[in-house]
PDB file of N, CA and C in Angstrom:
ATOM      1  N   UNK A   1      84.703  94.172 118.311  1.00  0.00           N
ATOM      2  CA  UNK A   1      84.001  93.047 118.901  1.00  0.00           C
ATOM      3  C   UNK A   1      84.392  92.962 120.375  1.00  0.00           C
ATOM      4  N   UNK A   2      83.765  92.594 121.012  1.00  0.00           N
ATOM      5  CA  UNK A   2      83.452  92.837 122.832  1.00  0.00           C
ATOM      6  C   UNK A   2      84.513  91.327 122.995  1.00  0.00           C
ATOM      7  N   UNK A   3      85.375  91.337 123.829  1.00  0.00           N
ATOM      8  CA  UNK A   3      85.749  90.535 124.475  1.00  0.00           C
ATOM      9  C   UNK A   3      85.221  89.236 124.617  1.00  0.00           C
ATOM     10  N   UNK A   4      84.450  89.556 124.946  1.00  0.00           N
ATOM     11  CA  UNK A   4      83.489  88.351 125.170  1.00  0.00           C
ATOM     12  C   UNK A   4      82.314  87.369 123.943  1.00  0.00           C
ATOM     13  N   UNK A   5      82.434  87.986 123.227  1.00  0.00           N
ATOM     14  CA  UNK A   5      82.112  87.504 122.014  1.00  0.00           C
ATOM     15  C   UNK A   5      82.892  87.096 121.263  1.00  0.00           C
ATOM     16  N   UNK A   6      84.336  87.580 121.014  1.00  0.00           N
ATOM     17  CA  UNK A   6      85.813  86.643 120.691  1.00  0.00           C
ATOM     18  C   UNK A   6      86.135  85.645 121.526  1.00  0.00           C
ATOM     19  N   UNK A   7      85.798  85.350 122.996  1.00  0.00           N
ATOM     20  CA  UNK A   7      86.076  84.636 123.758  1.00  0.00           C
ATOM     21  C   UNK A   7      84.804  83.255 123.330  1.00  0.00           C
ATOM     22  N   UNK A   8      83.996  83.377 123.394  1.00  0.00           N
ATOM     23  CA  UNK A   8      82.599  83.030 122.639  1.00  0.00           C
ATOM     24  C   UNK A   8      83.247  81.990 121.473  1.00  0.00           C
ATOM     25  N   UNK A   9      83.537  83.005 120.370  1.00  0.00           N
ATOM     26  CA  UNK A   9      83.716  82.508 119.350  1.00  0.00           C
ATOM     27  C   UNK A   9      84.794  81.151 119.285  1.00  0.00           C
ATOM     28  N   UNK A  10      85.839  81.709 120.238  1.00  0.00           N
ATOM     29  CA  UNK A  10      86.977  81.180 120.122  1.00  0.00           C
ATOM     30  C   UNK A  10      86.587  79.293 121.057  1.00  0.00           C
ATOM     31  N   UNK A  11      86.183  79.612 121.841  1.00  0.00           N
ATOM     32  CA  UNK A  11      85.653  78.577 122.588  1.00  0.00           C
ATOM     33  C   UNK A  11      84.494  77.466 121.630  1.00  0.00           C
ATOM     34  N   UNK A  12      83.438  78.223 120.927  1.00  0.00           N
ATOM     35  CA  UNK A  12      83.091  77.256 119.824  1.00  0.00           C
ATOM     36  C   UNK A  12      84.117  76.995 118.747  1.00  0.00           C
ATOM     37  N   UNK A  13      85.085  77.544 118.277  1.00  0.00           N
ATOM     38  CA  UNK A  13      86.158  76.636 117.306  1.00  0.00           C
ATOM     39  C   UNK A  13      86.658  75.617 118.080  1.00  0.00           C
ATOM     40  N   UNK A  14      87.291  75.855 119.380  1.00  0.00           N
ATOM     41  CA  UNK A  14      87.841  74.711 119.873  1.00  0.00           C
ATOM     42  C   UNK A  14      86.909  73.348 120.191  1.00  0.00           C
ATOM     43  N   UNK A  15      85.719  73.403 119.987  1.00  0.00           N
ATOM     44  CA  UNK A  15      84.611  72.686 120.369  1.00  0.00           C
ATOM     45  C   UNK A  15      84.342  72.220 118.938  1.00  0.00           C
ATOM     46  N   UNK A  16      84.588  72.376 117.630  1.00  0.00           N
ATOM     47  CA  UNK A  16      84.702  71.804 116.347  1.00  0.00           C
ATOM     48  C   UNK A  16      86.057  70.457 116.032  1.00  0.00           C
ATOM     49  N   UNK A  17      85.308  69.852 115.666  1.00  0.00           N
ATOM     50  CA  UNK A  17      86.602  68.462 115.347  1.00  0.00           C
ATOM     51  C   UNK A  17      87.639  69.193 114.202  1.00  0.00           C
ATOM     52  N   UNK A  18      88.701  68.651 114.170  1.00  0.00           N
ATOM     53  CA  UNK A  18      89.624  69.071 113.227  1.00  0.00           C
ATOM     54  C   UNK A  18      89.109  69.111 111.755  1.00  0.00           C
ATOM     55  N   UNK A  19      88.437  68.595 111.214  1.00  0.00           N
ATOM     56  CA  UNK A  19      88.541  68.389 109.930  1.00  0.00           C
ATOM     57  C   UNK A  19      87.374  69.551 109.558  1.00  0.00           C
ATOM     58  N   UNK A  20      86.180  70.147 110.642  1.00  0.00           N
ATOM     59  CA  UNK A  20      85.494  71.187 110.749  1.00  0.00           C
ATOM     60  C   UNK A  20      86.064  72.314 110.753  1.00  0.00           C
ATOM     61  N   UNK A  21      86.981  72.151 111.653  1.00  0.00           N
ATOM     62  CA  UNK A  21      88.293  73.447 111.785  1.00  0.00           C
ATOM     63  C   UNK A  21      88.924  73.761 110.978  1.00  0.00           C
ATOM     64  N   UNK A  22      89.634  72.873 110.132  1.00  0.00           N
ATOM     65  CA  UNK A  22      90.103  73.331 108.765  1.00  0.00           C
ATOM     66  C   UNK A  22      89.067  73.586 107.694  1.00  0.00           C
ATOM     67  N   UNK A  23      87.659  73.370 107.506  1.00  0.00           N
ATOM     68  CA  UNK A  23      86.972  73.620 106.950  1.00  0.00           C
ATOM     69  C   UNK A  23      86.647  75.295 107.198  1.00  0.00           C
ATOM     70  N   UNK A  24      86.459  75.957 108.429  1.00  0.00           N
ATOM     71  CA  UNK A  24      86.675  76.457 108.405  1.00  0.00           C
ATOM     72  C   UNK A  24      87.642  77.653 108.309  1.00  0.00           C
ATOM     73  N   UNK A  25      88.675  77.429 108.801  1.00  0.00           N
ATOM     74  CA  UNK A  25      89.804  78.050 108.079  1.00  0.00           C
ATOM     75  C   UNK A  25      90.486  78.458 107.096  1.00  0.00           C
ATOM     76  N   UNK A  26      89.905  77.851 105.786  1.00  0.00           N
ATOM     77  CA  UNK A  26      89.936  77.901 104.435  1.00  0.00           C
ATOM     78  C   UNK A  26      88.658  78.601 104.360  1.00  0.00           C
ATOM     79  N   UNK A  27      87.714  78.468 104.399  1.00  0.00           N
ATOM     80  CA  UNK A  27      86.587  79.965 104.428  1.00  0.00           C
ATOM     81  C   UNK A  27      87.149  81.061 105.009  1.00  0.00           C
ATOM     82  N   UNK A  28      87.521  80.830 106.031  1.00  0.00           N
ATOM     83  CA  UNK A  28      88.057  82.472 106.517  1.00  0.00           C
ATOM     84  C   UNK A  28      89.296  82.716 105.679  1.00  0.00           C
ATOM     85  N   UNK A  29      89.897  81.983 104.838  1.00  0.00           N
ATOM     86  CA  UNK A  29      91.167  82.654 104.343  1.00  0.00           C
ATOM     87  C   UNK A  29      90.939  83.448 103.557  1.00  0.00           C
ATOM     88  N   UNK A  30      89.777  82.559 102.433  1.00  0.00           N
ATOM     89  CA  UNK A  30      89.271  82.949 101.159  1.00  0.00           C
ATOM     90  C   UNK A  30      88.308  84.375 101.205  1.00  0.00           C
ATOM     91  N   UNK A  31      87.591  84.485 102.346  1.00  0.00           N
ATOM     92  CA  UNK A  31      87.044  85.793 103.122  1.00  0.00           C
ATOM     93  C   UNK A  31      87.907  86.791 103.183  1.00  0.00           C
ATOM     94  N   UNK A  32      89.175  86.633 103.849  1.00  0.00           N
ATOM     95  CA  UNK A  32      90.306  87.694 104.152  1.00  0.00           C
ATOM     96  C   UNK A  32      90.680  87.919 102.844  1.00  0.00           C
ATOM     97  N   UNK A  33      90.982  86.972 102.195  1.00  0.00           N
ATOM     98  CA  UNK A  33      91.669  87.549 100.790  1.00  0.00           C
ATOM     99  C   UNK A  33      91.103  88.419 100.071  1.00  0.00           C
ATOM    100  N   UNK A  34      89.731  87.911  99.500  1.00  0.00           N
ATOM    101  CA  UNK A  34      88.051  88.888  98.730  1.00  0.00           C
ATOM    102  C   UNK A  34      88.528  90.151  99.329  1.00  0.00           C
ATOM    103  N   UNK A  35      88.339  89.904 100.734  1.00  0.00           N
ATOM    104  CA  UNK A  35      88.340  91.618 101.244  1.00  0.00           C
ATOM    105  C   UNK A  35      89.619  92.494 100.724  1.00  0.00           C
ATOM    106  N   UNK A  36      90.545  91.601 100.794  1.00  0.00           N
ATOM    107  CA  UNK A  36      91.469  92.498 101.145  1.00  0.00           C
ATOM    108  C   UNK A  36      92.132  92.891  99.768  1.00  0.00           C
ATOM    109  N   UNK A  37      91.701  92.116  98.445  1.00  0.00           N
ATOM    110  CA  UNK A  37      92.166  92.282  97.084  1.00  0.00           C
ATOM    111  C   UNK A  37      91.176  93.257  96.976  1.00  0.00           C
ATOM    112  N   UNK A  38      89.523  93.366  97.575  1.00  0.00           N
ATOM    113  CA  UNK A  38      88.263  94.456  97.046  1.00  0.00           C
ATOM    114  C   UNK A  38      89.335  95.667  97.442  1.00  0.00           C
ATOM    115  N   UNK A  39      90.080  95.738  98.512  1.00  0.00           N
ATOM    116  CA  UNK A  39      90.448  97.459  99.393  1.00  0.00           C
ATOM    117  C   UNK A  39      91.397  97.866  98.388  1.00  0.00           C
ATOM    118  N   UNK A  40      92.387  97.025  97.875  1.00  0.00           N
ATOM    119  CA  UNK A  40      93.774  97.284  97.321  1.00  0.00           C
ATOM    120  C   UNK A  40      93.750  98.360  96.135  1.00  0.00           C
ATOM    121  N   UNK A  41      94.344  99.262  96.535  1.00  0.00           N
ATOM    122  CA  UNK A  41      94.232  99.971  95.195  1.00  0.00           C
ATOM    123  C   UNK A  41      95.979  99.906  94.793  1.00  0.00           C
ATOM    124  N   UNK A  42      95.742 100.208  93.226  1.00  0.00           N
ATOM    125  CA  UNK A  42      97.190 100.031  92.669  1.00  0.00           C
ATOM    126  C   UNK A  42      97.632 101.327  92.181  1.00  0.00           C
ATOM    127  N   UNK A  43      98.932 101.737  91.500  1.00  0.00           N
ATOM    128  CA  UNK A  43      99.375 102.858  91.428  1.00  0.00           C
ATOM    129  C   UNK A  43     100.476 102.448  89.921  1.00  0.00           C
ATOM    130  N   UNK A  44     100.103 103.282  89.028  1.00  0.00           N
ATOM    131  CA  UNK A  44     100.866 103.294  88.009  1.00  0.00           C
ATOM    132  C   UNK A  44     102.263 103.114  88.521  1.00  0.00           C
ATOM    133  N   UNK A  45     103.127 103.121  89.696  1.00  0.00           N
ATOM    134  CA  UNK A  45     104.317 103.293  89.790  1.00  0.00           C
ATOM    135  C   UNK A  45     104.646 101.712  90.238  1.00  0.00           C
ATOM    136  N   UNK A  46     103.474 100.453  89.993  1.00  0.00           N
ATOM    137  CA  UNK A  46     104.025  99.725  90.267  1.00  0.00           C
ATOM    138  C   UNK A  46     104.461  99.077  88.811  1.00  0.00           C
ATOM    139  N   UNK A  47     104.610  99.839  87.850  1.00  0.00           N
ATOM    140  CA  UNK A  47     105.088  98.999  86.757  1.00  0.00           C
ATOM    141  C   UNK A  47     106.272  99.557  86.500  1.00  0.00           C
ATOM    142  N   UNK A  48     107.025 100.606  87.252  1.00  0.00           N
ATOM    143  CA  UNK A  48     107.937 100.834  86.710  1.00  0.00           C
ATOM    144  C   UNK A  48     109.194  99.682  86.521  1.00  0.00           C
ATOM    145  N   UNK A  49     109.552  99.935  85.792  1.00  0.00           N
ATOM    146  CA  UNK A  49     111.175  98.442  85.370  1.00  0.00           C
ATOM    147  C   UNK A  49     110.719  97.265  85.042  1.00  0.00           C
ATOM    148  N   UNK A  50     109.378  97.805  84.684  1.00  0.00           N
ATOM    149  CA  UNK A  50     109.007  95.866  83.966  1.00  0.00           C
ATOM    150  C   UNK A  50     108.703  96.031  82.828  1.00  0.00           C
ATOM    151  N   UNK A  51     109.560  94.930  82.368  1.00  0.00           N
ATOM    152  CA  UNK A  51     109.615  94.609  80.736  1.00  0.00           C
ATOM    153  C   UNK A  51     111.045  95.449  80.292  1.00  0.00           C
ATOM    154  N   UNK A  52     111.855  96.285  81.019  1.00  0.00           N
ATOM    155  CA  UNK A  52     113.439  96.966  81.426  1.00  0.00           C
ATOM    156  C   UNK A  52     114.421  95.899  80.483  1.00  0.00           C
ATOM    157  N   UNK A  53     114.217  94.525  80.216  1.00  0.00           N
ATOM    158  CA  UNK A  53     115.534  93.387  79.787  1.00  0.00           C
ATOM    159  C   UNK A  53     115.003  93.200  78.102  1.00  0.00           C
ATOM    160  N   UNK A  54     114.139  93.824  77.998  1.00  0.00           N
ATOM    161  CA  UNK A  54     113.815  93.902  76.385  1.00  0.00           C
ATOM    162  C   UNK A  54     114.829  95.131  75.909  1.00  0.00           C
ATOM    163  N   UNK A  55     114.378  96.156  76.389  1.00  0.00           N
ATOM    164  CA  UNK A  55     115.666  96.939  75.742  1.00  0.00           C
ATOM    165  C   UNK A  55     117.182  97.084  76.285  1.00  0.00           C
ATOM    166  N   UNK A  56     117.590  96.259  77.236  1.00  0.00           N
ATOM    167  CA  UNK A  56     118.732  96.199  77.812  1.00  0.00           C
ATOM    168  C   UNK A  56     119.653  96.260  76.272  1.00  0.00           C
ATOM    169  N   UNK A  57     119.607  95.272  75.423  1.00  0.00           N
ATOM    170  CA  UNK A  57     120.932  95.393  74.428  1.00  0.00           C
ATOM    171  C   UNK A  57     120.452  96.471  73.027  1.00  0.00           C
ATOM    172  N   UNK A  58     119.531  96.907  73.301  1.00  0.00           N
ATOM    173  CA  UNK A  58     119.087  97.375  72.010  1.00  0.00           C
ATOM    174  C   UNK A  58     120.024  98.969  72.140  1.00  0.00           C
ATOM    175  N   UNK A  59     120.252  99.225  70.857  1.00  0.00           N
ATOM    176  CA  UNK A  59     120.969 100.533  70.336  1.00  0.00           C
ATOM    177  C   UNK A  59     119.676 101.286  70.156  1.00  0.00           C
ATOM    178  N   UNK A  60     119.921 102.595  70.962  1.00  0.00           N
ATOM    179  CA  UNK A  60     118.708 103.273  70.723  1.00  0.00           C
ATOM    180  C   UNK A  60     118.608 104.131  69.458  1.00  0.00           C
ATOM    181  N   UNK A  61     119.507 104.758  69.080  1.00  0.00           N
ATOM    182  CA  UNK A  61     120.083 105.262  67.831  1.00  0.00           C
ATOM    183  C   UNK A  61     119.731 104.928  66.466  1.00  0.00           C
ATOM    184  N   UNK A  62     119.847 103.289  66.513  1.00  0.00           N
ATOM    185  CA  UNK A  62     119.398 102.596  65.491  1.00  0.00           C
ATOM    186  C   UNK A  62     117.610 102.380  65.403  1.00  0.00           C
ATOM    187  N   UNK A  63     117.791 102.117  66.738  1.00  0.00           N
ATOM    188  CA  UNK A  63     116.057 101.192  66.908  1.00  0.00           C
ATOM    189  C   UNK A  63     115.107 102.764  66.185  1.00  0.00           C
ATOM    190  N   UNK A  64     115.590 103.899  66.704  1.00  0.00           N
ATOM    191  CA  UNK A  64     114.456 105.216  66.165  1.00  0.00           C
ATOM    192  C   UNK A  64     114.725 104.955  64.925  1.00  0.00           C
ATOM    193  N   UNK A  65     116.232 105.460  64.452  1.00  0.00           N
ATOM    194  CA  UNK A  65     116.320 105.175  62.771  1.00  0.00           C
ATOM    195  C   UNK A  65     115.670 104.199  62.024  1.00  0.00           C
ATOM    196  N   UNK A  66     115.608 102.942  62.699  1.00  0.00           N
ATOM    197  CA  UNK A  66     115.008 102.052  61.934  1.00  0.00           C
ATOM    198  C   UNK A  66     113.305 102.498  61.979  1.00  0.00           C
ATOM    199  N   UNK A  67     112.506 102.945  62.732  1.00  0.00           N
ATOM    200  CA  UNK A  67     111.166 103.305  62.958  1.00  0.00           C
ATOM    201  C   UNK A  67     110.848 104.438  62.307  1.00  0.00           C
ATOM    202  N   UNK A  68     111.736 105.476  62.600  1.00  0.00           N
ATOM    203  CA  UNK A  68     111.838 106.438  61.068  1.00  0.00           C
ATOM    204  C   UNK A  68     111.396 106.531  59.745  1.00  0.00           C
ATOM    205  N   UNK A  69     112.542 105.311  59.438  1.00  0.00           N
ATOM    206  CA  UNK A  69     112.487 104.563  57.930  1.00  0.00           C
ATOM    207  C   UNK A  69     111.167 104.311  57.708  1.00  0.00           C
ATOM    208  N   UNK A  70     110.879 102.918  58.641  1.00  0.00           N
ATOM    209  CA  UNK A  70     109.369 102.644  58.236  1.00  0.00           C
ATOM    210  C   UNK A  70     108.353 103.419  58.292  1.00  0.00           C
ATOM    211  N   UNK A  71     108.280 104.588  58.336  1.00  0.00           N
ATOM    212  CA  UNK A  71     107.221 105.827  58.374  1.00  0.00           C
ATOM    213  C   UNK A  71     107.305 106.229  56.673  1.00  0.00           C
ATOM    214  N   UNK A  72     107.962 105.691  56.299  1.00  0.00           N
ATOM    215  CA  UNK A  72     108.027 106.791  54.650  1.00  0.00           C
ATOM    216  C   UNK A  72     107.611 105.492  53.841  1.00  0.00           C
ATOM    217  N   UNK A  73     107.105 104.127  54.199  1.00  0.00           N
ATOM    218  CA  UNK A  73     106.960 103.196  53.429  1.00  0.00           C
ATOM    219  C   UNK A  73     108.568 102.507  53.220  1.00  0.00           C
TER     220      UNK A  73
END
């Protein structure tokens, strides 16, 4: 955007009463956000270590043995 059309712009916000201004500002947030959750891409590596405090005390030894078992009825 040209200089002068941010300059533009910026000069009609300041020319809006406050309660217009925050009206707008909450549109532009909610704008930035849409966009910026549409771009985001995610990556299997953000789950690594979650859900980690479920097996913190568990015996692994046992927990297969016990899953074992229940395979034969």
């Amino acid at each position: 955007m040209p200089e002068t059309d941010y300059n533009h712009i910026i000069s009609e916000i300041k020319s809006l009463n406050l309660s217009d201004q925050l009206q707008l500002l909450e549109k532009m947030a909610t704008l930035i956000r849409k966009n910026a959750n549409k771009n985001k891409k995610h990556s299997i590596l953000e789950l690594e270590g979650k859900g980690k405090h479920i097996w913190e005390d568990l015996n692994v030894k046992e927990y297969i043995n016990k899953e074992r078992e229940s395979w034969n009825g």
